[in-house]
N, C-alpha and C. Protein backbone atom coordinates (compact mmCIF):
# COMPACT_ATOMS: atom_id res chain seq x y z
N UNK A 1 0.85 -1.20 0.00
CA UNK A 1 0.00 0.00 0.00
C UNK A 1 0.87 1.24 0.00
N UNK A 2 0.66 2.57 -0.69
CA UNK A 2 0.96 3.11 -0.53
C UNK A 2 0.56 4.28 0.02
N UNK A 3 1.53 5.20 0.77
CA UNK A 3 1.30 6.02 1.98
C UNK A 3 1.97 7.49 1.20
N UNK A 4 2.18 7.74 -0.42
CA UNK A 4 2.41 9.11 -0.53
C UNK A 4 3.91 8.82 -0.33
N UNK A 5 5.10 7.84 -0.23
CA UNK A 5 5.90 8.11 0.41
C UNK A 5 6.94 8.42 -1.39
N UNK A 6 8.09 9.46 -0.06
CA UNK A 6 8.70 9.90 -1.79
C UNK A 6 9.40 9.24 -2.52
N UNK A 7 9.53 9.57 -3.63
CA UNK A 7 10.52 8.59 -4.55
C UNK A 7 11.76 9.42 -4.94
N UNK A 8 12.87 8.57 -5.46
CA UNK A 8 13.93 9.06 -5.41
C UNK A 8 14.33 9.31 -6.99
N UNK A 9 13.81 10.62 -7.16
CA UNK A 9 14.21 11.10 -8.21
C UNK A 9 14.61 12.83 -8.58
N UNK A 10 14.99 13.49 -9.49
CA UNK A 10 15.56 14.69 -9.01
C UNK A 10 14.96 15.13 -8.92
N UNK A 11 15.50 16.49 -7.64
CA UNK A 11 14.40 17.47 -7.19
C UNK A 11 14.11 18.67 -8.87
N UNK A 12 12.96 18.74 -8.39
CA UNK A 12 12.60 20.18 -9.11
C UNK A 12 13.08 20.90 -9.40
N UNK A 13 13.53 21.74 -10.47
CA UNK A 13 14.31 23.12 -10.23
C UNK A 13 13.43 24.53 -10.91
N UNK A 14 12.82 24.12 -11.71
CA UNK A 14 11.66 25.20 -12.15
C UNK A 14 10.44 25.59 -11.27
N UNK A 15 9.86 26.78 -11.46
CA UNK A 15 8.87 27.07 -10.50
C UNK A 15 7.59 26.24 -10.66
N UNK A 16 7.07 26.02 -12.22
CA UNK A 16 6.52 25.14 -11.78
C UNK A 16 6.30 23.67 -11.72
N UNK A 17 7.77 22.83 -11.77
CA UNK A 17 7.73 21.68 -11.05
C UNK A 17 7.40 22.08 -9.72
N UNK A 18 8.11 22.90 -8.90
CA UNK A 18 8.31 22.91 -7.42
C UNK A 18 6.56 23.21 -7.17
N UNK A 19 6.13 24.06 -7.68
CA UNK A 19 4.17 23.86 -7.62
C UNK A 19 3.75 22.73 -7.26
N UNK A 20 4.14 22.45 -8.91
CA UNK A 20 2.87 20.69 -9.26
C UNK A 20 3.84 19.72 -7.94
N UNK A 21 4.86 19.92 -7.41
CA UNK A 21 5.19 18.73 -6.42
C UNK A 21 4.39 19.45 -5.31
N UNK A 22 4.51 20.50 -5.02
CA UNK A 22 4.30 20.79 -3.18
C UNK A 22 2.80 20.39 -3.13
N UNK A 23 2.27 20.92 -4.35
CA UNK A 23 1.09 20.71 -4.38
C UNK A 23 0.30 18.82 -4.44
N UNK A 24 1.30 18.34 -5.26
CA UNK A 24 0.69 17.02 -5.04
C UNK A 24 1.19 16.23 -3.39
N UNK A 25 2.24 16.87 -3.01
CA UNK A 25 2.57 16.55 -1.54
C UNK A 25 1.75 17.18 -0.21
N UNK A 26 1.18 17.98 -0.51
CA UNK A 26 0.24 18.85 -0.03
C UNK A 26 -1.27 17.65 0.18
N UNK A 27 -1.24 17.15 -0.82
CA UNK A 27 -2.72 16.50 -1.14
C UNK A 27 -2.47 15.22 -0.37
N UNK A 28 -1.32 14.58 -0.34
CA UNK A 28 -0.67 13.45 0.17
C UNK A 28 -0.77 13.72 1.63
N UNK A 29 0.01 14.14 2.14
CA UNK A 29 -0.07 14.74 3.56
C UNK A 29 -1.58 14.53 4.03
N UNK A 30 -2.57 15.40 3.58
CA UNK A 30 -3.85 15.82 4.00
C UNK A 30 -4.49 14.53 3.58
N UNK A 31 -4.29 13.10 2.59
CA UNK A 31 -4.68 12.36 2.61
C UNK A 31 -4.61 10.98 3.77
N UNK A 32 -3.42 10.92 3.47
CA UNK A 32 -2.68 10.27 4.63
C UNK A 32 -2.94 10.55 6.03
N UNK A 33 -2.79 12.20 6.57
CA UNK A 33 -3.79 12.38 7.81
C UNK A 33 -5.09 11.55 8.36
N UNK A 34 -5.96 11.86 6.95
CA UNK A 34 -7.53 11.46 7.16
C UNK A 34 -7.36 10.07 7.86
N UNK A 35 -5.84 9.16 6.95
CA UNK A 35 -5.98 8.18 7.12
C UNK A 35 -5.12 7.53 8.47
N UNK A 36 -4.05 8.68 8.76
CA UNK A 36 -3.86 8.21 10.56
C UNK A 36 -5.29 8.02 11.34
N UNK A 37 -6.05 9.32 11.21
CA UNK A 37 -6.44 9.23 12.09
C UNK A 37 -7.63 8.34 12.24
N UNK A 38 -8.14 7.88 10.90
CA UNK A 38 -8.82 6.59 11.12
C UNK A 38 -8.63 5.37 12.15
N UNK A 39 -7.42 5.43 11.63
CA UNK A 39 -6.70 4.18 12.52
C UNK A 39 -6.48 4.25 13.71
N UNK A 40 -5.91 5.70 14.57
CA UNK A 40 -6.07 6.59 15.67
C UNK A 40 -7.39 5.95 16.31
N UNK A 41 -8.23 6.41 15.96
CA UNK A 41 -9.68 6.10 16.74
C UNK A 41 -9.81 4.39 16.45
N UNK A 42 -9.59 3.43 16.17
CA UNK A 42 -9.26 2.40 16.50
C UNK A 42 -8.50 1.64 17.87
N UNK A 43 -7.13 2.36 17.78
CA UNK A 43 -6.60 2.38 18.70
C UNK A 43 -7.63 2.01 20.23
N UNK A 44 -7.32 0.89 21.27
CA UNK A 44 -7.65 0.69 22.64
C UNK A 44 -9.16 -0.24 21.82
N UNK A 45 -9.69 -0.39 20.87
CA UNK A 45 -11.05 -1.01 20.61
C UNK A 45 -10.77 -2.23 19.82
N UNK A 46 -11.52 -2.99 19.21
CA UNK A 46 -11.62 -4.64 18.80
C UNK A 46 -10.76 -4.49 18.27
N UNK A 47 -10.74 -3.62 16.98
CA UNK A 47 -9.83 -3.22 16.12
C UNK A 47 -7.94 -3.56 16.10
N UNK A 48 -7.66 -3.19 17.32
CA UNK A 48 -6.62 -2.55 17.53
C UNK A 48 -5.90 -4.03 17.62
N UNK A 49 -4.49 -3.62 16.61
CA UNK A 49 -3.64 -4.78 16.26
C UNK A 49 -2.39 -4.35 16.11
N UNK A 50 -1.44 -5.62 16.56
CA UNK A 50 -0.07 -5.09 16.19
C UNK A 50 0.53 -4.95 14.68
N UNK A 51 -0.41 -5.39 13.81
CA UNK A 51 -0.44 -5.22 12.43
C UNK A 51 -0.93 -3.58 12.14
N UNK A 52 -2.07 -3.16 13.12
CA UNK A 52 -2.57 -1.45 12.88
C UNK A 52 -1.55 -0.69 12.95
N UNK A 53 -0.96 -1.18 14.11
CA UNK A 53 -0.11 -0.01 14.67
C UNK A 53 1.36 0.37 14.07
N UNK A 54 1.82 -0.93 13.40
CA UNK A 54 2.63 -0.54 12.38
C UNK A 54 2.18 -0.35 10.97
N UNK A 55 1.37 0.10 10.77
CA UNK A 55 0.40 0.42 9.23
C UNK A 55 0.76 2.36 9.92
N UNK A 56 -0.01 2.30 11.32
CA UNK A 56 0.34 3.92 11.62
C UNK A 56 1.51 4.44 11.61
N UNK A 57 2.25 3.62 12.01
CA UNK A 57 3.75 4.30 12.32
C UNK A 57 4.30 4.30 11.15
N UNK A 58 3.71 3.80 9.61
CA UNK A 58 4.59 3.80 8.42
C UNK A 58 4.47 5.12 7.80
N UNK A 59 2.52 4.80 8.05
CA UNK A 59 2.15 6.39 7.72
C UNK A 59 2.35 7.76 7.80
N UNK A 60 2.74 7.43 9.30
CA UNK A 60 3.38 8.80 10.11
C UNK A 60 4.47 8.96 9.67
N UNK A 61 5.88 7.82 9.48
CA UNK A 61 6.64 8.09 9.05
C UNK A 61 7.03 8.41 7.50
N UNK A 62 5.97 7.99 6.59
CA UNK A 62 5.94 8.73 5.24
C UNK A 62 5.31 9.94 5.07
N UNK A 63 4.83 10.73 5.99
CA UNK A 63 3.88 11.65 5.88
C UNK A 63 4.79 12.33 6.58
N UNK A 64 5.69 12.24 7.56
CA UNK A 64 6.48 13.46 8.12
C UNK A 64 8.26 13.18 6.89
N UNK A 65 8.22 12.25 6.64
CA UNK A 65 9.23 12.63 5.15
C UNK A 65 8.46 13.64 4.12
N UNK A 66 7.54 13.46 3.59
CA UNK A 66 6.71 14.25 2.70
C UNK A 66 6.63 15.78 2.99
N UNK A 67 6.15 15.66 4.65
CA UNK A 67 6.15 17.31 5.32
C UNK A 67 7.61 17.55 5.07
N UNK A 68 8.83 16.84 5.40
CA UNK A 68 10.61 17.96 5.47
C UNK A 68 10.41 18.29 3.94
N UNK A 69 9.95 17.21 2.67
CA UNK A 69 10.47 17.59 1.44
C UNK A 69 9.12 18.92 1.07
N UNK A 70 8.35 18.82 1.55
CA UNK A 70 7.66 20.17 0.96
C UNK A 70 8.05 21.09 1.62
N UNK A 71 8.29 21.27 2.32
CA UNK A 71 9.11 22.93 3.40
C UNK A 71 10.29 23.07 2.24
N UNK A 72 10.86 21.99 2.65
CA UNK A 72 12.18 22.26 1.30
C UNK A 72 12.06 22.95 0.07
N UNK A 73 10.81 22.14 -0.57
CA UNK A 73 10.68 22.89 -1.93
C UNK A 73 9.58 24.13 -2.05
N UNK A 74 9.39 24.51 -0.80
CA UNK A 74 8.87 25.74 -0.63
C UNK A 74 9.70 27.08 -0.43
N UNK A 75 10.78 26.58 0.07
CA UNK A 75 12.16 27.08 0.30
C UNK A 75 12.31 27.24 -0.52
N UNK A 76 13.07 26.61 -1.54
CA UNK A 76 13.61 26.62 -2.80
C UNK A 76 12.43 27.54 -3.73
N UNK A 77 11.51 27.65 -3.62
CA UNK A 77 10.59 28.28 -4.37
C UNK A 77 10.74 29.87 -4.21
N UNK A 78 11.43 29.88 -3.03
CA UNK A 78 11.82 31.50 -2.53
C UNK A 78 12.78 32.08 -2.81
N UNK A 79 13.45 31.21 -3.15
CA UNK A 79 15.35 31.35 -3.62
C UNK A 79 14.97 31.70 -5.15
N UNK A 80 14.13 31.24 -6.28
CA UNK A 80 14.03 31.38 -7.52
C UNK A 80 14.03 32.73 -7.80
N UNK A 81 14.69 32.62 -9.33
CA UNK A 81 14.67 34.27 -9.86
C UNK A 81 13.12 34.74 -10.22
N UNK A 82 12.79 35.68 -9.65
CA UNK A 82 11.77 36.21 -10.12
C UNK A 82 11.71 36.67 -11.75
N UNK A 83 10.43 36.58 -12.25
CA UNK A 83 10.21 36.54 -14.08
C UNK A 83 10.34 37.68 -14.51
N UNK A 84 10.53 38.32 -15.06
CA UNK A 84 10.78 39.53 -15.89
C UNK A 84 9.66 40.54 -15.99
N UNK A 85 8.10 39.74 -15.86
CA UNK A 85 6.89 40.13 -16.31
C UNK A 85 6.32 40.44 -14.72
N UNK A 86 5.61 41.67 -14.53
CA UNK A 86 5.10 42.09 -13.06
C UNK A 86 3.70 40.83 -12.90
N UNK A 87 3.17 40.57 -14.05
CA UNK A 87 2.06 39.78 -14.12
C UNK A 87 2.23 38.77 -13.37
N UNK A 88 3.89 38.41 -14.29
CA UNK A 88 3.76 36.65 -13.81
C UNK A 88 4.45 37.19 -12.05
N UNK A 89 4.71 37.72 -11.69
CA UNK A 89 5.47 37.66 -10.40
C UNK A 89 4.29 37.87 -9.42
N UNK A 90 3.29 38.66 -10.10
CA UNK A 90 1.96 38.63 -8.90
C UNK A 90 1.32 37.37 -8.75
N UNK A 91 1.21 36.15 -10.28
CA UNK A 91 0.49 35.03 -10.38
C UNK A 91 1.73 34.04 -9.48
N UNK A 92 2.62 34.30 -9.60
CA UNK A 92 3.95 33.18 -9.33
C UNK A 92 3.08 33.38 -7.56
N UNK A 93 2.98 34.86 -6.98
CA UNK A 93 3.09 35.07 -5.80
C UNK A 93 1.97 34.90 -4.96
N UNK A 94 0.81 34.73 -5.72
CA UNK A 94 -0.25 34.20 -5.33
C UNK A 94 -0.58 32.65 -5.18
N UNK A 95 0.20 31.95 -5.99
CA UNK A 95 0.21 30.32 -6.37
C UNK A 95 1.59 30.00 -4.90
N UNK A 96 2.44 30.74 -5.07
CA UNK A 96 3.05 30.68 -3.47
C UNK A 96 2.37 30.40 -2.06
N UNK A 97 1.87 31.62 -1.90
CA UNK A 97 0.93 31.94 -0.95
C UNK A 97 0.27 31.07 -0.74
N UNK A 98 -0.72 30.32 -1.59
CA UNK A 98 -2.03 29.64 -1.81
C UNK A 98 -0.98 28.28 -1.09
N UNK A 99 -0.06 27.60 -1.77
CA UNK A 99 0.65 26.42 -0.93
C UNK A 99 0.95 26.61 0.39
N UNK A 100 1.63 27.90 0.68
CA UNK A 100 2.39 28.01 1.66
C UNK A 100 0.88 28.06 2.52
N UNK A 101 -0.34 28.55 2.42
CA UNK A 101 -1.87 28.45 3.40
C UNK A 101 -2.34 26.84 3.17
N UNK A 102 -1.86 26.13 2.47
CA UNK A 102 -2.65 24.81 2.25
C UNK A 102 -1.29 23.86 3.02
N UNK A 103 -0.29 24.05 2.89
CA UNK A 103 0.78 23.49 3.56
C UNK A 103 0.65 23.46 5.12
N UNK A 104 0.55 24.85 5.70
CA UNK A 104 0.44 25.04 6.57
C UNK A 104 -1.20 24.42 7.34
N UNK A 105 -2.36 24.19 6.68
CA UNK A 105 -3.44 23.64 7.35
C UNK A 105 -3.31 22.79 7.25
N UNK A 106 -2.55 21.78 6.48
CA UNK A 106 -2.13 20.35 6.78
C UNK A 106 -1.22 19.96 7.44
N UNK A 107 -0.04 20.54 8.02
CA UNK A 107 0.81 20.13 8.96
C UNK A 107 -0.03 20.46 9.86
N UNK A 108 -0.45 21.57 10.13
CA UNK A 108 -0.89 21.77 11.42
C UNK A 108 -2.28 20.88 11.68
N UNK A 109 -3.27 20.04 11.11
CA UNK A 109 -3.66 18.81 10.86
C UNK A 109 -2.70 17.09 11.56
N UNK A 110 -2.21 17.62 10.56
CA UNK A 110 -0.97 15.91 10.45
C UNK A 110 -0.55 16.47 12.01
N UNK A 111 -0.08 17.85 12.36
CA UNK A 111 0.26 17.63 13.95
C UNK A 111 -0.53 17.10 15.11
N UNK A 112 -1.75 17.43 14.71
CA UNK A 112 -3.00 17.32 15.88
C UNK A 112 -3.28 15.96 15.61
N UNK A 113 -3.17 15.50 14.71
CA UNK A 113 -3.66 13.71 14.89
C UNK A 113 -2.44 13.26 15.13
N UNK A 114 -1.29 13.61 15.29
CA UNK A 114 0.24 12.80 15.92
C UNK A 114 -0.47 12.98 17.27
N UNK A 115 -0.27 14.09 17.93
CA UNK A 115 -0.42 14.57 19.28
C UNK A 115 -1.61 13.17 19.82
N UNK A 116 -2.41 13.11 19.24
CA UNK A 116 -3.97 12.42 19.70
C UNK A 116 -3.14 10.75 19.53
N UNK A 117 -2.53 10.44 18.46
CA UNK A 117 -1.80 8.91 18.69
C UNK A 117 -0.96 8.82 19.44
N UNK A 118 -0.12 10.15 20.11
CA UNK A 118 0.72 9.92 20.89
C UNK A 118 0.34 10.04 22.60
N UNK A 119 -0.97 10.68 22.45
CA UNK A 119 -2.03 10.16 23.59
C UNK A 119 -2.68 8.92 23.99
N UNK A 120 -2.78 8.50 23.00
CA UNK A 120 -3.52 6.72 22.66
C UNK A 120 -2.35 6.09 23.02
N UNK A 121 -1.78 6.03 22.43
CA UNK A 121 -0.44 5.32 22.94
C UNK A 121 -0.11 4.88 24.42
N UNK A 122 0.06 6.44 24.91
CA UNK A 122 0.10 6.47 26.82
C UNK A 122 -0.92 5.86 27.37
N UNK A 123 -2.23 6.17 26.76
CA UNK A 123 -3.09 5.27 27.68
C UNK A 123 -3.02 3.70 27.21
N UNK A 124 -2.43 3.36 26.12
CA UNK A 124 -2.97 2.13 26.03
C UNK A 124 -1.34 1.56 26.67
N UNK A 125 -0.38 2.61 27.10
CA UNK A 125 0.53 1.74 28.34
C UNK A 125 0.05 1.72 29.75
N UNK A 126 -0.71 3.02 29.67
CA UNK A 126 -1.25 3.08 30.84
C UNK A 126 -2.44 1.91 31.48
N UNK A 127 -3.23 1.29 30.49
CA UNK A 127 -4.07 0.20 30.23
C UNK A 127 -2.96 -0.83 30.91
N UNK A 128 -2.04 -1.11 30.16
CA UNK A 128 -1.41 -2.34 30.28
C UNK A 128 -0.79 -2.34 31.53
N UNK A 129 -0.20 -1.49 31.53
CA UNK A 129 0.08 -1.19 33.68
C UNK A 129 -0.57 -1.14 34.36
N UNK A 130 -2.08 -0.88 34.44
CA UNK A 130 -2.79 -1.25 35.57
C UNK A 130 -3.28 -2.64 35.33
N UNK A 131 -3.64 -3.33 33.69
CA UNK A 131 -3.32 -4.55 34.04
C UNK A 131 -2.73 -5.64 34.39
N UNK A 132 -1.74 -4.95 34.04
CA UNK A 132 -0.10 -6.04 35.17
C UNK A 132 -0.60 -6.03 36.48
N UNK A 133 -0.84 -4.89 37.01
CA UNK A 133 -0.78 -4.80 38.15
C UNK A 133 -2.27 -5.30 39.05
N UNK A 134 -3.01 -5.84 37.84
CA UNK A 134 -4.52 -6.40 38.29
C UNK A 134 -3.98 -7.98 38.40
N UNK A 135 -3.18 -8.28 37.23
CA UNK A 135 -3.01 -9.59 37.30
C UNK A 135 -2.16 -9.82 38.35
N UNK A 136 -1.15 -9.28 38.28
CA UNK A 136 -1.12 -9.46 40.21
C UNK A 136 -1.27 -9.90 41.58
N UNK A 137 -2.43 -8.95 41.33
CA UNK A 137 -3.20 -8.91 42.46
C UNK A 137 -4.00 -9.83 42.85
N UNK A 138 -4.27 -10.58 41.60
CA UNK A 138 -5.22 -11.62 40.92
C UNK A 138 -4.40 -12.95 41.78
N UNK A 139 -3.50 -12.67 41.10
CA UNK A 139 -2.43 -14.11 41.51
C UNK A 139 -2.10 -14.03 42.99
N UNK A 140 -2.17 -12.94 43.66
CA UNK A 140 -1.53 -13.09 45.02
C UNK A 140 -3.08 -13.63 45.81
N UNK A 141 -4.46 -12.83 45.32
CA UNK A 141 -5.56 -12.79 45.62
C UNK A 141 -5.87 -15.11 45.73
N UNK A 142 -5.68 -15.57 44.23
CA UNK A 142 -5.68 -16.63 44.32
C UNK A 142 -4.46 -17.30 45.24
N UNK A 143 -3.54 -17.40 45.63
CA UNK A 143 -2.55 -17.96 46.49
C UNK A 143 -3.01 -18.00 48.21
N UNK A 144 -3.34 -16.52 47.98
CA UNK A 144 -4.22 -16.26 49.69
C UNK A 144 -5.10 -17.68 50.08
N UNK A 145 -5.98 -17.21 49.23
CA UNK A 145 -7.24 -17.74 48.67
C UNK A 145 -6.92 -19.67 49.25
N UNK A 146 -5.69 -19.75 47.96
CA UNK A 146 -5.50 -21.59 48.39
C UNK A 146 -5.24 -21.74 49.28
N UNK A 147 -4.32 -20.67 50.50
CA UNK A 147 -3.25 -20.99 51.25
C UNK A 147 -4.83 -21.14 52.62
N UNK A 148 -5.51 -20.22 52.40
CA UNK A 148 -6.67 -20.40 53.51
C UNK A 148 -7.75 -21.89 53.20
N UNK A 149 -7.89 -22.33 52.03
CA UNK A 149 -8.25 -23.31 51.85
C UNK A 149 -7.60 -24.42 52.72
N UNK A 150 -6.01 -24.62 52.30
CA UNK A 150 -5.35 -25.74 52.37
C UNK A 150 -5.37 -25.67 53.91
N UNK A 151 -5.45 -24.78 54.84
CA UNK A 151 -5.42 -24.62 56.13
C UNK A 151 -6.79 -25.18 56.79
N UNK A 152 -7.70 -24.76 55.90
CA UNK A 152 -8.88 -25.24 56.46
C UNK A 152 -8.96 -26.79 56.39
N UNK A 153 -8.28 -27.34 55.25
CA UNK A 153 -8.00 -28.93 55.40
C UNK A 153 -7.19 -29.44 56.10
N UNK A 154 -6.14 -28.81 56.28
CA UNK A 154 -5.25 -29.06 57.41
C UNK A 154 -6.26 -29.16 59.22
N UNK A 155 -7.23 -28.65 58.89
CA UNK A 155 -7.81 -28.27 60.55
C UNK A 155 -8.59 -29.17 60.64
N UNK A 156 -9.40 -29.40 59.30
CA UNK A 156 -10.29 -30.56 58.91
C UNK A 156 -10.22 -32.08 59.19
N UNK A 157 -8.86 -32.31 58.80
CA UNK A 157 -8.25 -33.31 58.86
C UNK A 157 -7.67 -33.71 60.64
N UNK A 158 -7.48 -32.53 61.07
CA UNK A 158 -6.41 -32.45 62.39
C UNK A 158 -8.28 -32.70 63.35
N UNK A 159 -9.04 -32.47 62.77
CA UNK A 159 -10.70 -32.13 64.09
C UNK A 159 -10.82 -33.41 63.44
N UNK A 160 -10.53 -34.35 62.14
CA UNK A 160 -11.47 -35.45 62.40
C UNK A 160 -10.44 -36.26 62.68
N UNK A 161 -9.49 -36.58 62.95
CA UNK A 161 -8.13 -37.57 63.50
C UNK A 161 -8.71 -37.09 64.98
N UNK A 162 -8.83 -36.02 65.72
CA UNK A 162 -8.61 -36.03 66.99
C UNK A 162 -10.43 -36.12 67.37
N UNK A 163 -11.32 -36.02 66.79
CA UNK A 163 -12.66 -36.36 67.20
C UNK A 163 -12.72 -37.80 66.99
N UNK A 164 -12.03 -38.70 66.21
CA UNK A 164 -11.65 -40.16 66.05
C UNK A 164 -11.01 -40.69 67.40
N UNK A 165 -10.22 -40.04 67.65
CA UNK A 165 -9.49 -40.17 69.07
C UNK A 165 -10.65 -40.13 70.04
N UNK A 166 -11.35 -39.11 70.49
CA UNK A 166 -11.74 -39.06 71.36
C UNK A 166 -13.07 -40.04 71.22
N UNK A 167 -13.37 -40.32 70.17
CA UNK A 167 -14.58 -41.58 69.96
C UNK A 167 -14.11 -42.74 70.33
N UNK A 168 -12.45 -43.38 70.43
CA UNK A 168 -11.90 -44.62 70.44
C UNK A 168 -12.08 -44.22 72.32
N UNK A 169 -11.97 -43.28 72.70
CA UNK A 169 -11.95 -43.11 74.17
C UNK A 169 -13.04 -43.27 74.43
N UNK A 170 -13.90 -43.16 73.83
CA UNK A 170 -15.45 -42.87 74.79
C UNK A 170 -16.03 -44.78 74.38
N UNK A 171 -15.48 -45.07 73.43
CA UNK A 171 -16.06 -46.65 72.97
C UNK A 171 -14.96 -47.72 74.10
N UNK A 172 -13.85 -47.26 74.15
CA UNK A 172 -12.63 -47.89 75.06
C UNK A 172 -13.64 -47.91 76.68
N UNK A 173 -14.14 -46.55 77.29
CA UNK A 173 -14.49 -46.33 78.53
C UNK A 173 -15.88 -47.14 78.13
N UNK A 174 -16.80 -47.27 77.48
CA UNK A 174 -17.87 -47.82 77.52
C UNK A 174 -17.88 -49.30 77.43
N UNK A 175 -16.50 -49.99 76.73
CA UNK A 175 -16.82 -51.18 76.90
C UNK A 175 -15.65 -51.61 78.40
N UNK A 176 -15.08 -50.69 79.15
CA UNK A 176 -14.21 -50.74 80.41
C UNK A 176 -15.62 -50.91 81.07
N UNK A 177 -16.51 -50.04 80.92
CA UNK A 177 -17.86 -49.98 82.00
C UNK A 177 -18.93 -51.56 82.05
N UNK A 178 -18.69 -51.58 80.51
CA UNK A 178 -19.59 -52.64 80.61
C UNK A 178 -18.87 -53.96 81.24
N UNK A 179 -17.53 -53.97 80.85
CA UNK A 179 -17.39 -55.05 81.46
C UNK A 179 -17.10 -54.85 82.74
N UNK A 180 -17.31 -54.08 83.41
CA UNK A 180 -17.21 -54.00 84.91
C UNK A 180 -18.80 -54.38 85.44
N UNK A 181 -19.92 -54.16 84.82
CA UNK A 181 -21.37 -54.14 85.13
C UNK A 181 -21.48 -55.35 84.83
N UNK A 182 -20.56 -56.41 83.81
CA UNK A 182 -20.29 -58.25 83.78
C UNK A 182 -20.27 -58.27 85.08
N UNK A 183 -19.17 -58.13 85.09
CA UNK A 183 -18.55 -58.74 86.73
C UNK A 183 -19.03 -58.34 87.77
N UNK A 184 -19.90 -57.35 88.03
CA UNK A 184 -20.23 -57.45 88.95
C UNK A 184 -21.84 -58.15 88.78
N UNK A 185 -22.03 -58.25 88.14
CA UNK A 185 -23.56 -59.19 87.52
C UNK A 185 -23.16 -60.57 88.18
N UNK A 186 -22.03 -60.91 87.22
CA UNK A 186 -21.58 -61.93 87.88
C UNK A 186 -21.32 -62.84 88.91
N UNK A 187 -20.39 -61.53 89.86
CA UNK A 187 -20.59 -61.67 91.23
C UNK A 187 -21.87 -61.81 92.11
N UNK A 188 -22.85 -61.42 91.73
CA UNK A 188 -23.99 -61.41 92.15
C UNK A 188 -24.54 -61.97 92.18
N UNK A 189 -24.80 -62.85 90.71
CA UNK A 189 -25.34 -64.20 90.56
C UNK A 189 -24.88 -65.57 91.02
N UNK A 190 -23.49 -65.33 91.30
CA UNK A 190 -22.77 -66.48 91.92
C UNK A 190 -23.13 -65.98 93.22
N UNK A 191 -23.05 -65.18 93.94
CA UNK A 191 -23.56 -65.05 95.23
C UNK A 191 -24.66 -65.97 95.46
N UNK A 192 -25.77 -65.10 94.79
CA UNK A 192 -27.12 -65.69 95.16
C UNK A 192 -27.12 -66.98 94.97
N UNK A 193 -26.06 -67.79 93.79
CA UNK A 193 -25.98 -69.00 93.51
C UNK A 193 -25.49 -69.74 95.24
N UNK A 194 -24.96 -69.76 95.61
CA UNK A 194 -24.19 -69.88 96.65
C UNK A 194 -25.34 -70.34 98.06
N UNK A 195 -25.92 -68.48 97.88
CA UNK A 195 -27.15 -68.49 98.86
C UNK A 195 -27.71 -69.98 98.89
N UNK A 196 -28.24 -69.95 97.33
CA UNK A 196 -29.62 -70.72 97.24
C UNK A 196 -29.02 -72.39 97.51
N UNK A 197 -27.97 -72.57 96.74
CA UNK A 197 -27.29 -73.97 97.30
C UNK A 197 -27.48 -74.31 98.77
N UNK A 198 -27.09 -73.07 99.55
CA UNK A 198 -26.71 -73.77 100.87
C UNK A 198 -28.13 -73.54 101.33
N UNK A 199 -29.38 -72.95 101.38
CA UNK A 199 -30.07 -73.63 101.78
C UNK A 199 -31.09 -74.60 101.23
C-alpha cells in the first residue's frame, strides 16, 4: 500500500515543477492524515492490532518525510529568480501563498492527529500497567485464597483424627464400663448362687 511516500528522483528546479510537487505533496499529507487518524480512533477497541499499529507508524513516518520535502521545496521556491513580467510575479506570488496556506493547514492537521496517537499510545501503556498490576493482584488474591483453603484442610483433617481419638476413648471407657457391670452381675449371681445352694 501506498502512503504518498517519496521517490527518489531529481528534485525540481523550475517554479513550476516545485508547484505541481508541493502541491501534489500537499494532497498526500492531507490524505494520509484522514488516514492516521482513522486508525487513531481504533486504537484501545476490537480493532486494535499489532499489524494497525505498524500500518500507523509507516504512515506517520511517510507523511512526516513528505512534510521535510515540501518545506524544502517551498524554500527553494523562494530562492528562484523572479520573471521579468510584473504579471507573472503577482500570479507566481499568489500560487506561493495559496501552498504556503494549504501546507500550513495540513501540517498543522498531520500535527494534531500525531499529538492524539501519541495520547492513545500512553493510555494504552497506561491500560497495560494497571493490568499487570490487576493480574497481580489476581495471583496473590488466588494464592491467599488456596493458602486459607489448604489450612482449612489441614484443621479438617487435624478435628477429624482427633474427634476419632476421642470416639476410640469414649467406645474404650464404655466397653471398660460394661465389662465392669459383667462382673459385677456376675458376682452377684454367683452369690445368690451360693445363697440358694446352701439352703
Amino acid at each position: 500500500m501506498s502512503y504518498g511516500r517519496t521517490e527518489q528522483r531529481a528534485p525540481p528546479k523550475d517554479f513550476s515543477s516545485l508547484i505541481q510537487t508541493c502541491s501534489s505533496n500537499i494532497q498526500k499529507i492531507t490524505q494520509n492524515t484522514a488516514q492516521i487518524k482513522s486508525m487513531v480512533n481504533q486504537l484501545g477497541t476490537k480493532q486494535d492490532s499489532s499489524d494497525l499499529r505498524e500500518r500507523l507508524q509507516q504512515v506517520q513516518h511517510y507523511t512526516n518525510q513528505l512534510a521535510k520535502e515540501t518545506n524544502k521545496h517551498l524554500k527553494d521556491l523562494g530562492s528562484l529568480s523572479l520573471p521579468a513580467s510584473l504579471s507573472e510575479q503577482r500570479q507566481q506570488k499568489i500560487q506561493k501563498d495559496r501552498l504556503m496556506n494549504d501546507f500550513s493547514a495540513a501540517l498543522n492537521n498531520f500535527q494534531a492527529v500525531q499529538r492524539r496517537a501519541a495520547e492513545k499510545e500512553k493510555e494504552s501503556v497506561a491500560r497495560a500497567r494497571a493490568g499487570s498490576r490487576l493480574s497481580v493482584r489476581y495471583t496473590r488474591n488466588v494464592f491467599h485464597t488456596f493458602a486459607l483453603i489448604q489450612n482449612l484442610v489441614n484443621f479438617t483433617e487435624q478435628y477429624r483424627q482427633t474427634h476419632f481419638c476421642i470416639l476410640k476413648i469414649y467406645i474404650l471407657f464404655y466397653l471398660m464400663l460394661f465389662h465392669y457391670f459383667i462382673i459385677v452381675i456376675y458376682k452377684k449371681i454367683k452369690k445368690n448362687l451360693y445363697i440358694y445352694i446352701y439352703i
